[in-house]
Protein backbone atom coordinates (compact mmCIF):
# COMPACT_ATOMS: atom_id res chain seq x y z
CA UNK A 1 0.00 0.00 0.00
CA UNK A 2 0.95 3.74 -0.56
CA UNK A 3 -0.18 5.62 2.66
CA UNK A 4 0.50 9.67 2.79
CA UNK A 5 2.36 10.69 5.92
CA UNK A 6 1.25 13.84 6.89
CA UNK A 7 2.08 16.16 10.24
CA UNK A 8 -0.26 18.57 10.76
CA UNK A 9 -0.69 21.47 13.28
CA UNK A 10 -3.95 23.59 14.16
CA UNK A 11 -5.83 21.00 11.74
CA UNK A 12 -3.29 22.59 8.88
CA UNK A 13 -0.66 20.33 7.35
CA UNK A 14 2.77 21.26 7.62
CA UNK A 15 4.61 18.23 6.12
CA UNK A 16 3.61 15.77 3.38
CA UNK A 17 5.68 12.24 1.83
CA UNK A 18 4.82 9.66 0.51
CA UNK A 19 5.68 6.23 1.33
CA UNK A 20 5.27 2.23 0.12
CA UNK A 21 4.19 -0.92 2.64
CA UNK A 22 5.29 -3.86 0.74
CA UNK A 23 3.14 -6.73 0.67
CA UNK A 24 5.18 -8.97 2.71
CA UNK A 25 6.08 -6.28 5.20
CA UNK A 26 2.08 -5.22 5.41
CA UNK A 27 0.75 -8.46 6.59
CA UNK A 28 2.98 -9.07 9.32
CA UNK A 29 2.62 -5.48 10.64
CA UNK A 30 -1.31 -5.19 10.02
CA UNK A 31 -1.68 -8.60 11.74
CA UNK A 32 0.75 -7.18 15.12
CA UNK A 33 -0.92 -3.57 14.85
CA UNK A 34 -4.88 -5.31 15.30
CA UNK A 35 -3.64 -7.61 17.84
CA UNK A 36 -2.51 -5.40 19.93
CA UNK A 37 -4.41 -2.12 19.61
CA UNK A 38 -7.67 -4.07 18.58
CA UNK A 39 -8.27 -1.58 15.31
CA UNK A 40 -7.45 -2.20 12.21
CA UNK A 41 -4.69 0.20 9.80
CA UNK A 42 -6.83 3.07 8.65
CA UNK A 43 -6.83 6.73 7.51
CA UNK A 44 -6.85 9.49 10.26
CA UNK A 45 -4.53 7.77 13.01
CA UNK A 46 -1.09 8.51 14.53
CA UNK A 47 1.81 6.11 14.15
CA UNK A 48 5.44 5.44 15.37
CA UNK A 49 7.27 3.75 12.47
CA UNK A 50 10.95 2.42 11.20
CA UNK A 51 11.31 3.02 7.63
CA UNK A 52 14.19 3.28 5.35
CA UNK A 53 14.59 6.67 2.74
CA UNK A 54 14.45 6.17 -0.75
CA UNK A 55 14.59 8.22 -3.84
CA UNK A 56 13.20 8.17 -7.29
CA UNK A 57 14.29 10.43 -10.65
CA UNK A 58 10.37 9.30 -11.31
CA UNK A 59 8.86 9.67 -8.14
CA UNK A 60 10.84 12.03 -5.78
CA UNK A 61 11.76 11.16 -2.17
CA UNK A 62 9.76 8.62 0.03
CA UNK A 63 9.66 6.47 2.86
CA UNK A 64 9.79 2.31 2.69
CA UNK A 65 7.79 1.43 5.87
CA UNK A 66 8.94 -1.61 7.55
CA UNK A 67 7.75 -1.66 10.56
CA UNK A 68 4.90 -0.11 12.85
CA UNK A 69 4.92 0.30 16.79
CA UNK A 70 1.27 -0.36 17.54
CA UNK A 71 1.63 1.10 21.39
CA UNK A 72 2.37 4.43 20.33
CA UNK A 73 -0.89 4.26 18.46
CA UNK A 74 -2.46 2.50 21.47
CA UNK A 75 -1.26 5.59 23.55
CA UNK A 76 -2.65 7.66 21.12
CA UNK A 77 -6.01 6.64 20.88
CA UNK A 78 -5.60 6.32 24.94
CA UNK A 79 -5.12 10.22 24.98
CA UNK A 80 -7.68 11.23 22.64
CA UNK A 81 -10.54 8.85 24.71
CA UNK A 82 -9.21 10.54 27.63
CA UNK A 83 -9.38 13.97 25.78
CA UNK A 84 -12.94 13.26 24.52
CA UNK A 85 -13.97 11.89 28.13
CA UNK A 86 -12.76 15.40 29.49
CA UNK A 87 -14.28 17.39 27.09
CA UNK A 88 -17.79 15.99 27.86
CA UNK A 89 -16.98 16.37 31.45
CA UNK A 90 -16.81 19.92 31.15
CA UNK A 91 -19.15 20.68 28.98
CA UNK A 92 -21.36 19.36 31.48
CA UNK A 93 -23.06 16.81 29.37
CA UNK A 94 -21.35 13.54 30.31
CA UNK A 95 -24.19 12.44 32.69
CA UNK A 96 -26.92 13.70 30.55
CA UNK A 97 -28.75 10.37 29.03
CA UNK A 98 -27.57 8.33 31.95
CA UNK A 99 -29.66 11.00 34.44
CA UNK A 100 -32.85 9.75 32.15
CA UNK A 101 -35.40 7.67 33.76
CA UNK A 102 -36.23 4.67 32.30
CA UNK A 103 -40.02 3.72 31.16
CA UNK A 104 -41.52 1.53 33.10
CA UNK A 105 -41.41 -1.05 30.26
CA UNK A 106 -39.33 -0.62 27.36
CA UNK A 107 -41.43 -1.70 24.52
CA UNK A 108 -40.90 0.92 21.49
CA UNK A 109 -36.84 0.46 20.77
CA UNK A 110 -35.18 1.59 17.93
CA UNK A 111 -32.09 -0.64 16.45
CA UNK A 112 -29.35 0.67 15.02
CA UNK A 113 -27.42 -1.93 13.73
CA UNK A 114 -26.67 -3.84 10.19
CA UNK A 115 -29.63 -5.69 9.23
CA UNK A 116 -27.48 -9.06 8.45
CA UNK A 117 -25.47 -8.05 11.46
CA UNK A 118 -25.72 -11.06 14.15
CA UNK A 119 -26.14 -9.03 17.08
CA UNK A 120 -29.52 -7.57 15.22
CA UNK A 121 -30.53 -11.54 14.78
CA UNK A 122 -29.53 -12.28 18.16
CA UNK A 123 -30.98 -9.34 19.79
CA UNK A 124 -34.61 -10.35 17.71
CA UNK A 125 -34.19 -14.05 18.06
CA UNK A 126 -34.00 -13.60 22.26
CA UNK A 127 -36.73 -11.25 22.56
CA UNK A 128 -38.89 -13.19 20.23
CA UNK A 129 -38.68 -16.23 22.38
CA UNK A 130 -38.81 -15.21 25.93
CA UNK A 131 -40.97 -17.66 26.98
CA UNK A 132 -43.69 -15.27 28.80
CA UNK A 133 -45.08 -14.18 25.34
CA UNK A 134 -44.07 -10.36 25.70
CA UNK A 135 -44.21 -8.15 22.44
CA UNK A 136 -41.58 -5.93 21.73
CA UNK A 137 -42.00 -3.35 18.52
CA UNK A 138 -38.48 -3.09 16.74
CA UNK A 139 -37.61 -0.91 14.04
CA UNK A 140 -33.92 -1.07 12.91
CA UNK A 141 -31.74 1.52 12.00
CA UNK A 142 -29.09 0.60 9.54
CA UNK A 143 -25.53 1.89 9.59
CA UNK A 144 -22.02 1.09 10.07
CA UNK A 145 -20.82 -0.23 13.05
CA UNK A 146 -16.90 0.07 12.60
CA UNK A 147 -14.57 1.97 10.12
CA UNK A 148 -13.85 5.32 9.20
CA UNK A 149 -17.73 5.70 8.07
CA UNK A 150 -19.25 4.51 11.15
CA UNK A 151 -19.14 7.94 12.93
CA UNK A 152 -21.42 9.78 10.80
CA UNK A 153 -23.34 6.63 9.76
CA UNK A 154 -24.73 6.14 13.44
CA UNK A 155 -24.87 9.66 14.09
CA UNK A 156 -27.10 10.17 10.17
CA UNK A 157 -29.38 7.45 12.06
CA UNK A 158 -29.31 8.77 15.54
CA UNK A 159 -30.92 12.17 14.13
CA UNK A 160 -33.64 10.75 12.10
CA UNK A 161 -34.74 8.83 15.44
CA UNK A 162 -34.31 12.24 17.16
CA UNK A 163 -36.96 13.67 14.62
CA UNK A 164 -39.51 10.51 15.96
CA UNK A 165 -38.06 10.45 19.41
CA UNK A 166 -42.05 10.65 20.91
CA UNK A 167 -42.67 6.97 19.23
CA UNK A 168 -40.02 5.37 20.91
CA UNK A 169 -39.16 4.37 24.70
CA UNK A 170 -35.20 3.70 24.09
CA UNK A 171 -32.28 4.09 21.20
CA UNK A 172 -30.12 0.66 21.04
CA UNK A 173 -26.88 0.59 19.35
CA UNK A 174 -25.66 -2.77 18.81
CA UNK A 175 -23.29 -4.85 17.16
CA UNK A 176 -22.05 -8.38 17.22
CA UNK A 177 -19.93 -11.44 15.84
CA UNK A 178 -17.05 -12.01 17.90
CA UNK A 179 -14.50 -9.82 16.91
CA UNK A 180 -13.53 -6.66 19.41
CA UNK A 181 -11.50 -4.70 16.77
CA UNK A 182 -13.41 -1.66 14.65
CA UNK A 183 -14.06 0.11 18.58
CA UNK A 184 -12.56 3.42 17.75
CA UNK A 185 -15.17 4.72 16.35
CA UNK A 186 -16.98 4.91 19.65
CA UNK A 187 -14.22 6.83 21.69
CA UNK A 188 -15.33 9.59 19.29
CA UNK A 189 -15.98 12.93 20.84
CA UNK A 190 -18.78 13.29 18.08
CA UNK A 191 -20.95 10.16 18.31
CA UNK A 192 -20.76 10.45 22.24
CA UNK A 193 -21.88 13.88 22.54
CA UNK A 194 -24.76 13.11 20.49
CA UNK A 195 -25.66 10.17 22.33
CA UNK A 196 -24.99 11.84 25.99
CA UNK A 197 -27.60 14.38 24.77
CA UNK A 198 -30.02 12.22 23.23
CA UNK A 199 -33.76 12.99 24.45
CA UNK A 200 -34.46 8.96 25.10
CA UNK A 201 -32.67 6.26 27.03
CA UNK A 202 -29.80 4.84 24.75
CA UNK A 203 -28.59 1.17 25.17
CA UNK A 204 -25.63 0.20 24.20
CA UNK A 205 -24.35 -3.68 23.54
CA UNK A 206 -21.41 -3.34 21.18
CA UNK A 207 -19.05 -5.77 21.81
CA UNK A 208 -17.26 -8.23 24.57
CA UNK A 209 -14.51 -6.07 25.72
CA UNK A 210 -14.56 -4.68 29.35
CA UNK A 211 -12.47 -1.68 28.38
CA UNK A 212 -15.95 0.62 28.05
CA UNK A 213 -15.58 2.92 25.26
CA UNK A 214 -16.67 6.71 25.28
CA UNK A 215 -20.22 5.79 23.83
CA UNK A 216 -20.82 2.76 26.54
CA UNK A 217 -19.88 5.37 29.41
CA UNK A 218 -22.36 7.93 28.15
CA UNK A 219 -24.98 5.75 27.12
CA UNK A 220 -27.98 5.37 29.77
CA UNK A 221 -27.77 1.50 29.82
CA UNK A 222 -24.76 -0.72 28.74
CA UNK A 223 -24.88 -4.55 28.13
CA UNK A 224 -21.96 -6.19 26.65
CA UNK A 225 -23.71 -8.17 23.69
CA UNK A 226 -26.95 -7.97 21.96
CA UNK A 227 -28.32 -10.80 23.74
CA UNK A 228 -27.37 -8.79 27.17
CA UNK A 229 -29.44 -6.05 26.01
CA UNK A 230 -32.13 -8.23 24.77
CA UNK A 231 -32.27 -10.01 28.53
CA UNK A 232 -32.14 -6.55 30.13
CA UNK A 233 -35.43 -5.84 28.18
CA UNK A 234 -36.79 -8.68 29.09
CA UNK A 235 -36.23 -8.72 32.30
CA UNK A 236 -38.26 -5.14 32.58
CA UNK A 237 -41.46 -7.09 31.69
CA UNK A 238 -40.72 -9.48 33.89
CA UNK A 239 -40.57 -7.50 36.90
CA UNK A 240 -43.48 -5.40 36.31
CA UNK A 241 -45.30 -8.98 35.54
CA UNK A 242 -44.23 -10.02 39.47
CA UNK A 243 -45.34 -6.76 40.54
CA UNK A 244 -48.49 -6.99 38.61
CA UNK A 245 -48.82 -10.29 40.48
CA UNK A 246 -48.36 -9.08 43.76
CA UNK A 247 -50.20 -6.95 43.27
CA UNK A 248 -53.69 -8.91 42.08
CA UNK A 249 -52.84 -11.45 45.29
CA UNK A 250 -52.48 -8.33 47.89
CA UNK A 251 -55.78 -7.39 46.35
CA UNK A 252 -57.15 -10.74 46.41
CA UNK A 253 -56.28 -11.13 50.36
CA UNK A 254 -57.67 -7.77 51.25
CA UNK A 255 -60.91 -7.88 50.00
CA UNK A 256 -61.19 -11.24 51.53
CA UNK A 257 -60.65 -9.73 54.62
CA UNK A 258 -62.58 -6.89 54.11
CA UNK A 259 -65.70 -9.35 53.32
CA UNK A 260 -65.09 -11.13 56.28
CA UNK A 261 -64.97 -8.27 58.13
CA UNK A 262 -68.41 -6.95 56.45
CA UNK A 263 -69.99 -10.04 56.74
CA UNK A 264 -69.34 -10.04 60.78
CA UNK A 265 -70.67 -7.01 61.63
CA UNK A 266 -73.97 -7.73 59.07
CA UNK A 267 -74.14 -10.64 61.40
CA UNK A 268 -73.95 -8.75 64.53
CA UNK A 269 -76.54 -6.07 63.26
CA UNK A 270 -78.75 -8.53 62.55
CA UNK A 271 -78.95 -10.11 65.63
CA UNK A 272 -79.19 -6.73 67.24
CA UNK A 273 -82.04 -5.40 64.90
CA UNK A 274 -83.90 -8.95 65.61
CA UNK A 275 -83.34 -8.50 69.27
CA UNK A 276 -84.84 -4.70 68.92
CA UNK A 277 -87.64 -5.56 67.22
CA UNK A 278 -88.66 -8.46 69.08
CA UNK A 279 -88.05 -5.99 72.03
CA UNK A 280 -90.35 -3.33 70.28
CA UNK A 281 -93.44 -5.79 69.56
CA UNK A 282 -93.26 -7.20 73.13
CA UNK A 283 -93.06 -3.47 74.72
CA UNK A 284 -96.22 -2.80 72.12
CA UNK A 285 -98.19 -5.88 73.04
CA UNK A 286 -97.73 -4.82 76.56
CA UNK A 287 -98.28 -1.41 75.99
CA UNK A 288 -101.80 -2.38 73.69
CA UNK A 289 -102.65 -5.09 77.21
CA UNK A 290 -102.74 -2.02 79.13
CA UNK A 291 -104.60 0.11 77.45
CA UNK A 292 -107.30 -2.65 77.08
CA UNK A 293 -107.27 -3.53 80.88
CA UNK A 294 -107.28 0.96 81.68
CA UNK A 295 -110.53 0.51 78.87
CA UNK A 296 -112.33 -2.48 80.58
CA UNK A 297 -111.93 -0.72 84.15
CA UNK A 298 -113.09 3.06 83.18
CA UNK A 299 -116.17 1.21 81.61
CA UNK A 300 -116.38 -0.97 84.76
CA UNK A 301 -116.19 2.18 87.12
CA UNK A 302 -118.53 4.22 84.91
CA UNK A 303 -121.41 1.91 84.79
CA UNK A 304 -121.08 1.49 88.76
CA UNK A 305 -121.10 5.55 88.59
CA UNK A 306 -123.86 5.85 86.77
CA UNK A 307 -125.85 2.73 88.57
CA UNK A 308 -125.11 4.98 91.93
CA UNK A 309 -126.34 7.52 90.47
CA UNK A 310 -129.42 6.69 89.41
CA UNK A 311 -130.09 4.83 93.24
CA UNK A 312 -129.59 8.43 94.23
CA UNK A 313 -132.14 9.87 91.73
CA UNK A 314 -134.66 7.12 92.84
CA UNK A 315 -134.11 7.78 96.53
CA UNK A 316 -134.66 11.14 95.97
CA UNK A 317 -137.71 10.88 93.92
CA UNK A 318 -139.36 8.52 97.17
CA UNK A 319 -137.81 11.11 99.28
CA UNK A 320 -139.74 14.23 97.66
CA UNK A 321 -142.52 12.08 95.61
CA UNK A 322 -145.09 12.79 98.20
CA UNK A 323 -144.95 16.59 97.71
CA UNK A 324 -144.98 16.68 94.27
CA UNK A 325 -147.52 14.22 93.66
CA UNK A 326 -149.46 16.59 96.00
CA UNK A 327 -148.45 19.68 94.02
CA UNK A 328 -148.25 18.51 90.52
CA UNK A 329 -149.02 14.78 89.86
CA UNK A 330 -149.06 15.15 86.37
CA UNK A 331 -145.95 17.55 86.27
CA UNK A 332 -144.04 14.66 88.24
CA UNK A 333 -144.92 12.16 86.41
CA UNK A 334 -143.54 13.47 83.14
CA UNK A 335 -140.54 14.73 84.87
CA UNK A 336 -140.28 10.62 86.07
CA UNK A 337 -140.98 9.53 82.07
CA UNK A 338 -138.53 12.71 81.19
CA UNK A 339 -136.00 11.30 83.34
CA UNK A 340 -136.59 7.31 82.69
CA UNK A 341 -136.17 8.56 78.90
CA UNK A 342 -133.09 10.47 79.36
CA UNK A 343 -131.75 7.83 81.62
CA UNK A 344 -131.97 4.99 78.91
CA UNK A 345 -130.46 7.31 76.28
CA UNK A 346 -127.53 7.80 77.70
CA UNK A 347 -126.81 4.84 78.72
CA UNK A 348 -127.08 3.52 75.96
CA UNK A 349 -125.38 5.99 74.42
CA UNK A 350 -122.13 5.20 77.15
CA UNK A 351 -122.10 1.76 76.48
CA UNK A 352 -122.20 2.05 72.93
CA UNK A 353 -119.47 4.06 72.94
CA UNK A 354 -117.74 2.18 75.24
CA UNK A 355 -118.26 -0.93 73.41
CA UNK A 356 -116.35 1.01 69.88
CA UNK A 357 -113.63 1.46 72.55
CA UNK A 358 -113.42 -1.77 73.35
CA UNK A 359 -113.54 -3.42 69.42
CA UNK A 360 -111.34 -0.67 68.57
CA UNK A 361 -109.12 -1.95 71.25
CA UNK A 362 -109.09 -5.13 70.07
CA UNK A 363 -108.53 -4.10 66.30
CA UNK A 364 -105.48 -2.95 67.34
CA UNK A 365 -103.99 -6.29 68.36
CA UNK A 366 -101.48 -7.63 65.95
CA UNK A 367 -102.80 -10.74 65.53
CA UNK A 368 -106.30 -9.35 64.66
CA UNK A 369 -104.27 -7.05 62.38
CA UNK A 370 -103.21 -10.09 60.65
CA UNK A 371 -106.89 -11.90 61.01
CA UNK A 372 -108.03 -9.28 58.83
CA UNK A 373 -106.28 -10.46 55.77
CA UNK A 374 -102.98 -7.50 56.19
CA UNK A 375 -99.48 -8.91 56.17
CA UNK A 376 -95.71 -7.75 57.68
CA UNK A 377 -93.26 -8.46 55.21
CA UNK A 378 -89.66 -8.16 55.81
CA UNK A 379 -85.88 -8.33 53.97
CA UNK A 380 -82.89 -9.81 56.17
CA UNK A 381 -85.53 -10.24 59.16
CA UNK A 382 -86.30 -6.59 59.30
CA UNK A 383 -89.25 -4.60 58.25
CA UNK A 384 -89.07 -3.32 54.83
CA UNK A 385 -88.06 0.67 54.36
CA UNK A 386 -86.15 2.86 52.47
CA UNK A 387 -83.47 1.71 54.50
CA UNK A 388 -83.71 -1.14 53.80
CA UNK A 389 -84.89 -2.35 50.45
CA UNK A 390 -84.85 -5.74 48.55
CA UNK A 391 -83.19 -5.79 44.84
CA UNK A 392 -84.48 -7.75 41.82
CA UNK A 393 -83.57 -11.55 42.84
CA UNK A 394 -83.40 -11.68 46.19
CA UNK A 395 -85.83 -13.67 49.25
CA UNK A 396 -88.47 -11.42 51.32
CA UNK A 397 -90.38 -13.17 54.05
CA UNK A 398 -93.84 -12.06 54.69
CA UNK A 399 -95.84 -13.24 58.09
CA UNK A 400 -99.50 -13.73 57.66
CA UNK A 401 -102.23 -14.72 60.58
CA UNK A 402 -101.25 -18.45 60.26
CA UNK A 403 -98.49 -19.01 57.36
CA UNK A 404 -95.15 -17.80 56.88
CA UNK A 405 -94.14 -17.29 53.03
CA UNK A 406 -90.76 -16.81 51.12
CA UNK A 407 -90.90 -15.00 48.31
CA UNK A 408 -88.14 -14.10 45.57
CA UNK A 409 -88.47 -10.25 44.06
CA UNK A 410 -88.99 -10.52 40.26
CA UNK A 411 -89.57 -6.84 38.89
CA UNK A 412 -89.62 -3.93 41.29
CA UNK A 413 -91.88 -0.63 40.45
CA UNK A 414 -91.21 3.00 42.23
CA UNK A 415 -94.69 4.28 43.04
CA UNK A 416 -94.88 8.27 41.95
C-alpha cells in the first residue's frame, strides 16, 4: 500500500511524503498492529514507524515502511478517549442520558445496527422467544458499526430517530460477531456527545470487551452483547409482571378480609335489629294489654257511677214524691218519664261508645291485624323501608295470621 504521511498542526498540514508498505512487510505489521491495539490500519490515526529513505528520478523522495509500533498508536487513541472523556466532562453533558429515567417497560426500541449483522438476529431471536409471550415493537436503524464511516453513519441514524423520538421508549446501538476490533469509532468525541444528549434512554451492547468505550460510558444502559441487552429488556417485563402479580394477590387477600370483616358485623346487626324488634313488639303488646285492661276498668267504674247515680235519683224521687204528687201529679210524672227517657239514652249511648272502645281496642292487636287479611313483610328479618330495600332476585319473608311465606323479588316498580 501507498499511505500519505502527513504532520499537521492547528488542523493545517505542515509536512507531506509519501511512502510504500510492501506486501510482505504489510501483513505481518497489520496482523501485530490489530492484535494489539484491537483496530485495524486506517486513515486518520497517529503512528510510530521504522522506515528506510528512498529516492526516485520518477517519483521524488519517500519512505519504505517496515515496521509499525502499535503502542504508540495504542497511547494515542488512549489520549484522545481521555481527551474526549474530558471534554464531555466539562461541557457538562457527560451524565446527561444516563440522568434519564427509564419507562416503566421498554417496549418501542429503535435498532441501530446492520440488518445481516448477528447481534440484530440475536438481539430479535431472544426477545422473540422469551418464553412469557411479551411483544416488543423493533424498528432497525441501519448503519455502520466500525470503520472510518461509522461515525457519521450512526450519528445520520441517531438524528432521524431524534426527529420521531415521541414513538419510541429507548435508542439501542448494537453490534455483534465475535471480533472486538473496529471500537474506535466509539471513543469519538462526536458520536458520544450526540448520544450523551439524546432525548431517550440509549442502550448500548457493542461488543465483549470490558475496556468501556466513550459511547458505553455515556450511554444510559450498557450490556456487553446484543443478547445482554435483549435479557435486560426482558427482564423489565418481567418484573413489572411479578409486581403486577403481587399486586392482584395483595388485592385478592384484602378484599377477603374486608368481606369477612363486612360479613361479621352484618351478622352482629342482625342479631341486634332482631333483638330490637322483638323488644319493640313485646313493649307494644304490653303497651296495647294495658290500654285494654285501663278501657275495661273506666267502663267498669262508669257503669257502677252511673248505677249509683241513678239509686240516688230514685231515693230522691221517694224522698220528695209525696210533695210533688201533691203539688203537681201530672208535672211529676212526666218529669219521672222525662228522666226514665233520658236515663236509657244515655246509657245507651255510654255503652255504645264504650263498646267502639273496646272493638277498637281489640282491632289494634297484631294478631287481629293479621286476622283481617294484612301482612308484615320483611328483607334480612327486618321490616321493609327505604333503608332497607330488597333488589331484583333476592328472598323477602312475609308473616300472615297463620303461614309464613318466602318470596323471591322478580320486577320492582317506584310508586310516583
Amino acid at each position: 500500500c501507498f499511505p500519505d504521511l502527513v504532520e499537521k498542526k492547528n488542523g493545517q498540514i505542515t509536512a507531506q511524503i509519501r511512502s510504500v508498505i510492501w506486501k510482505d512487510n504489510l501483513i505481518s505489521i497489520s496482523k501485530n498492529f490489530e492484535d494489539i491495539t484491537r483496530e485495524p490500519l486506517r486513515d486518520g490515526i497517529s503512528i510510530l514507524f521504522l522506515a528506510y529513505i528512498r529516492y526516485s528520478s520518477t517519483y521524488g523522495l519517500s519512505l519504505q515502511i517496515i515496521d509499525i509500533d502499535p503502542l504508540f498508536t495504542l497511547g494515542e487513541m488512549a489520549r484522545d478517549k481521555m481527551q474526549a472523556i474530558e471534554r464531555l466532562k466539562q461541557e457538562g453533558i457527560f451524565e446527561l442520558n444516563r440522568q434519564l429515567t427509564l419507562p416503566l417497560l421498554i417496549k418501542r426500541i429503535a435498532v441501530i445496527s446492520g440488518e445481516t449483522s448477528k447481534g440484530y438476529s440475536d438481539l430479535i431471536t431472544t426477545l422473540n422467544n422469551n418464553g412469557r409471550g411479551y411483544r416488543f415493537v423493533i424498528k432497525l436503524y441501519t448503519a455502520l458499526l466500525q470503520g472510518d464511516g461509522a461515525v457519521e453513519s450512526i450519528r445520520s441514524q441517531l438524528l432521524k430517530i431524534k426527529e420521531n423520538a415521541h414513538s419510541f421508549d429507548a435508542v439501542a446501538i448494537i453490534r455483534g460477531g465475535g471480533a472486538e476490533t473496529g471500537m474506535a469509532c466509539y471513543d469519538h468525541y462526536t458520536l458520544a456527545a450526540m448520544v450523551a444528549q439524546f432525548p431517550i434512554p440509549v442502550i448500548t451492547g457493542i461488543g465483549h470487551s470490558t475496556n468501556e468505550t466513550v459511547v458505553e460510558m455515556v450511554a444510559r444502559v450498557n450490556k456487553i452483547t446484543p443478547t445482554d441487552v435483549a435479557h435486560f429488556l426482558i427482564a423489565g417485563f418481567v418484573a413489572y409482571d411479578e409486581r403486577i402479580v403481587f399486586a392482584e394477590n395483595t388485592i385478592k387477600r384484602l378484599s377477603l378480609r374486608l368481606i369477612e370483616d363486612q360479613k361479621a358485623t352484618l351478622n352482629t346487626l342482625s342479631r341486634l335489629f332482631i333483638q330490637s324488634g322483638r323488644k319493640y313488639v313485646k313493649e307494644e303488646r304490653q303497651h296495647l294489654h294495658n290500654l285494654g285492661t285501663t278501657a275495661q276498668q273506666l267502663i267498669t267504674a262508669g257503669v257502677f257511677n252511673h248505677r249509683v247515680m241513678l239509686g240516688n235519683y230514685e231515693q230522691m224521687i221517694h224522698h220528695i214524691s209525696g210533695q210533688y204528687i201533691q203539688g203537681n201529679f201530672r208535672y211529676l210524672t212526666d218529669k219521672l218519664n222525662y228522666l226514665k227517657v233520658h236515663f236509657r239514652h244515655l246509657s245507651a249511648t255510654h255503652d255504645a261508645r264504650l263498646n267502639g272502645l273496646h272493638q277498637r281496642i281489640l282491632l289494634l292487636d297484631p294478631v287481629n291485624v293479621l286476622k283481617r287479611g294484612f301482612s308484615i313483610t320483611r328483607f334480612k328479618g327486618k321490616v321493609i323501608s327505604p333503608e332497607n330495600m330488597p333488589t331484583t332476585g333476592m328472598t323477602i319473608e312475609t308473616e300472615t295470621y297463620k303461614q309464613q311465606i318466602s318470596s323471591t323479588v322478580i320486577t320492582l316498580k317506584q310508586n310516583e
